[in-house]
N, C-alpha and C. Protein backbone atom coordinates (compact mmCIF):
# COMPACT_ATOMS: atom_id res chain seq x y z
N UNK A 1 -25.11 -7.03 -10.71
CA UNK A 1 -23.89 -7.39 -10.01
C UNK A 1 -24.17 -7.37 -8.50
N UNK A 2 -23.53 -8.05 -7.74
CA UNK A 2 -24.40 -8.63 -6.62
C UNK A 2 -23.39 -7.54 -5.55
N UNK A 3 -23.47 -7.50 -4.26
CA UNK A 3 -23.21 -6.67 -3.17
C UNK A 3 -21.80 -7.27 -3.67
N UNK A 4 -21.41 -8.63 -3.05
CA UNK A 4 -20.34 -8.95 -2.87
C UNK A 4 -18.97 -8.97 -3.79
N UNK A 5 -19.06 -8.64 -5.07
CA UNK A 5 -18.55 -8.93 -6.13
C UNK A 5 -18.06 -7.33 -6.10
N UNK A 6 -19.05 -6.29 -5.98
CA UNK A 6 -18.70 -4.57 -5.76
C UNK A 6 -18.03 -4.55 -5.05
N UNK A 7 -17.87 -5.18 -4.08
CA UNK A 7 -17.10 -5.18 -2.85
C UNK A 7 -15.55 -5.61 -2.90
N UNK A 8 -15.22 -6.83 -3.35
CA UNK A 8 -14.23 -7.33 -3.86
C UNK A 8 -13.56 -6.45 -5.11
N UNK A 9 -14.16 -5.93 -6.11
CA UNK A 9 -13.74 -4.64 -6.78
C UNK A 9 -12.93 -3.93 -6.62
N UNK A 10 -14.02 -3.34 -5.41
CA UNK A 10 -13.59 -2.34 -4.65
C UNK A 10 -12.13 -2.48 -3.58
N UNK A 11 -12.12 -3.49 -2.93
CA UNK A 11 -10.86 -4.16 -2.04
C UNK A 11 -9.48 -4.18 -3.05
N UNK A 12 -10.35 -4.47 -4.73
CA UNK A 12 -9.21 -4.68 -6.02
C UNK A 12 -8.44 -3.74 -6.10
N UNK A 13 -9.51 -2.80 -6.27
CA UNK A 13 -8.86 -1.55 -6.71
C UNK A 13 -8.23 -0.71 -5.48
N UNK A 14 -8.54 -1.06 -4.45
CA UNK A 14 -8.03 -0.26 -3.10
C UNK A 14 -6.28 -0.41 -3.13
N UNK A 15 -6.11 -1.85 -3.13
CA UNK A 15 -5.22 -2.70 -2.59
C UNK A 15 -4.08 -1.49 -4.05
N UNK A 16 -4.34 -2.05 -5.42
CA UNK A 16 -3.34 -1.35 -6.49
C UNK A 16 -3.09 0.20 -6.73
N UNK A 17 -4.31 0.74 -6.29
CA UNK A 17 -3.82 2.37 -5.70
C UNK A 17 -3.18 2.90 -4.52
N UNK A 18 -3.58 2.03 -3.53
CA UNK A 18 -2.54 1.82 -2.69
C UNK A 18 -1.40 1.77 -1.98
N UNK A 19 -1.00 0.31 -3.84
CA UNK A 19 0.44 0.17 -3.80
C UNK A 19 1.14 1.34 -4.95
N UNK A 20 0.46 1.62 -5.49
CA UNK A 20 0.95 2.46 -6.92
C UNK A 20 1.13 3.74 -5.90
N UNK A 21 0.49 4.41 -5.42
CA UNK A 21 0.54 5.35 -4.80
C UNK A 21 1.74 5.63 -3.23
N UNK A 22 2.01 4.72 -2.96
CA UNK A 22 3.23 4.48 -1.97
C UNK A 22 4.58 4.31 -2.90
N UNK A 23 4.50 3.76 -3.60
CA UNK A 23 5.43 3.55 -4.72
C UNK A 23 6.10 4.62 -5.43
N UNK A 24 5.44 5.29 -5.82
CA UNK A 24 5.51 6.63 -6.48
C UNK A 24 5.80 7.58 -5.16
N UNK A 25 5.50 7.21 -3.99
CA UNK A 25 6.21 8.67 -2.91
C UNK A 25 7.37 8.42 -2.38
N UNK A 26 7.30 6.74 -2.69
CA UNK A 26 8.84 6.57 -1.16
C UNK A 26 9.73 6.59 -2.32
N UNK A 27 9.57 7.01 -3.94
CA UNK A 27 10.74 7.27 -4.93
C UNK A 27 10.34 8.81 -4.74
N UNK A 28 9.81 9.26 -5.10
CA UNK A 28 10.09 10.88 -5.57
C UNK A 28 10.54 11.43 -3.84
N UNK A 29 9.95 10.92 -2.69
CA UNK A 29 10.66 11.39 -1.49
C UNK A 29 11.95 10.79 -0.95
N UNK A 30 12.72 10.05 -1.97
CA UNK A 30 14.10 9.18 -1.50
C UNK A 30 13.28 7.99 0.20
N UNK A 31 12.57 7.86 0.65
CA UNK A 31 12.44 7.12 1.40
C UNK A 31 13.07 5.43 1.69
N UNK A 32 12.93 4.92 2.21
CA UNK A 32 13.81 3.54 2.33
C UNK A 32 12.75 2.53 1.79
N UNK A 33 11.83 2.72 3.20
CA UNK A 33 10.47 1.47 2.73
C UNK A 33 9.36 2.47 4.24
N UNK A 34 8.43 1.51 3.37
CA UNK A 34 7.22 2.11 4.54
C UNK A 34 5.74 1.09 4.62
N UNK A 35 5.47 1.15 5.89
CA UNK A 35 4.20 0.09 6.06
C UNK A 35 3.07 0.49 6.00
N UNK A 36 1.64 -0.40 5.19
CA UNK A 36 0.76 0.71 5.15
C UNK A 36 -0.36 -0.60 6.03
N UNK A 37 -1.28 -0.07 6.73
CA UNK A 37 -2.35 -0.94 7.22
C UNK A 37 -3.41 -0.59 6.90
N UNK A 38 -4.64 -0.91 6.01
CA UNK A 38 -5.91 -0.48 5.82
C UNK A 38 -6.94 -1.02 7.09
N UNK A 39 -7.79 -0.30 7.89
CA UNK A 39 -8.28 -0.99 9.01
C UNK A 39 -9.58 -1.12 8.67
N UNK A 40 -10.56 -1.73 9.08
CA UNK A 40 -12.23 -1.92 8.84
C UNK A 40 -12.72 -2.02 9.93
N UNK A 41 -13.36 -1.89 11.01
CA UNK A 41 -14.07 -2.15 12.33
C UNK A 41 -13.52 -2.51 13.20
N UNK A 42 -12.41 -2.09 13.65
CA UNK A 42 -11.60 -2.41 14.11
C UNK A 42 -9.98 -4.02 14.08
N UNK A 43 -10.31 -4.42 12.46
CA UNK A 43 -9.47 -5.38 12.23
C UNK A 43 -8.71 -4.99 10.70
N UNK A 44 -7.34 -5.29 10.84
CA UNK A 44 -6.68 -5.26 10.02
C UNK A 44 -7.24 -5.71 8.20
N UNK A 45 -7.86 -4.99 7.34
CA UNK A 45 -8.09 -6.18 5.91
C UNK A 45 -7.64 -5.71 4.93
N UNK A 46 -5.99 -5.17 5.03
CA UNK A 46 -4.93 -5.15 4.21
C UNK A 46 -4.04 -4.60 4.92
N UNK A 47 -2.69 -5.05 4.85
CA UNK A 47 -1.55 -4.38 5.30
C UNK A 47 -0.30 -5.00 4.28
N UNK A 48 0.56 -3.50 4.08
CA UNK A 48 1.82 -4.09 2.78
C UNK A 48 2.65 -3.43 3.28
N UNK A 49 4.26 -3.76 2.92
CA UNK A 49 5.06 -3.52 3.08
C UNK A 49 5.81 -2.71 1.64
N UNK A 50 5.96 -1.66 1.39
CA UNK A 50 6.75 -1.05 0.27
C UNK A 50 8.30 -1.28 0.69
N UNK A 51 8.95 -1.08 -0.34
CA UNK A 51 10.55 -1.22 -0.62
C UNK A 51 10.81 0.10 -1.57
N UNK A 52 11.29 1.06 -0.84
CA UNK A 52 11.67 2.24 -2.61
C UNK A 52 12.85 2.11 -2.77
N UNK A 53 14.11 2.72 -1.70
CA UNK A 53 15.54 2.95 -2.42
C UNK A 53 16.13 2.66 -1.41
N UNK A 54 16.94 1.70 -2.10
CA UNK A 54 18.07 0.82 -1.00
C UNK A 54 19.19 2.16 -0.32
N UNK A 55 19.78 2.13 0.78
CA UNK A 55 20.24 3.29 1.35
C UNK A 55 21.55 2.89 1.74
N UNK A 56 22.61 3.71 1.11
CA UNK A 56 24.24 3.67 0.89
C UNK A 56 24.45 3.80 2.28
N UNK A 57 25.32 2.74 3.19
CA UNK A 57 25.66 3.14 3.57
C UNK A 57 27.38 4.51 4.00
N UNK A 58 27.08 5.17 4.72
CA UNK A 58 27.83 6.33 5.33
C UNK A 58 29.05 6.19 5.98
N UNK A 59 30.20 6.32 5.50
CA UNK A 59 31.70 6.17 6.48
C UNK A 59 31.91 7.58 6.36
């Protein structure tokens, strides 16, 4: 299996633990939403946006 293909894997599996793992905190911590940026040498090579729990508003 060649460098590049481990690599992409690896970016695979980054990206869905990631999101599984933000997912699972901004519910068990009531959070709203939250942004995540993965950085590499100084350039952005993933950034997501989570959504957990829509927030009632207060009168």
């Amino acid at each position: 299996m060649s460098k590049r293909i481990k690599y992409r894997m690896f970016v695979c599996f980054l990206i869905v633990f990631v999101d599984n793992t933000m997912n699972s905190k901004l519910e068990k911590y009531h959070i709203p939403n939250a942004t995540v940026a993965v950085v590499k040498d100084g350039e952005i090579v993933y950034n997501s946006t989570c959504a957990g729990q829509k927030l009632e508003p207060s009168l």
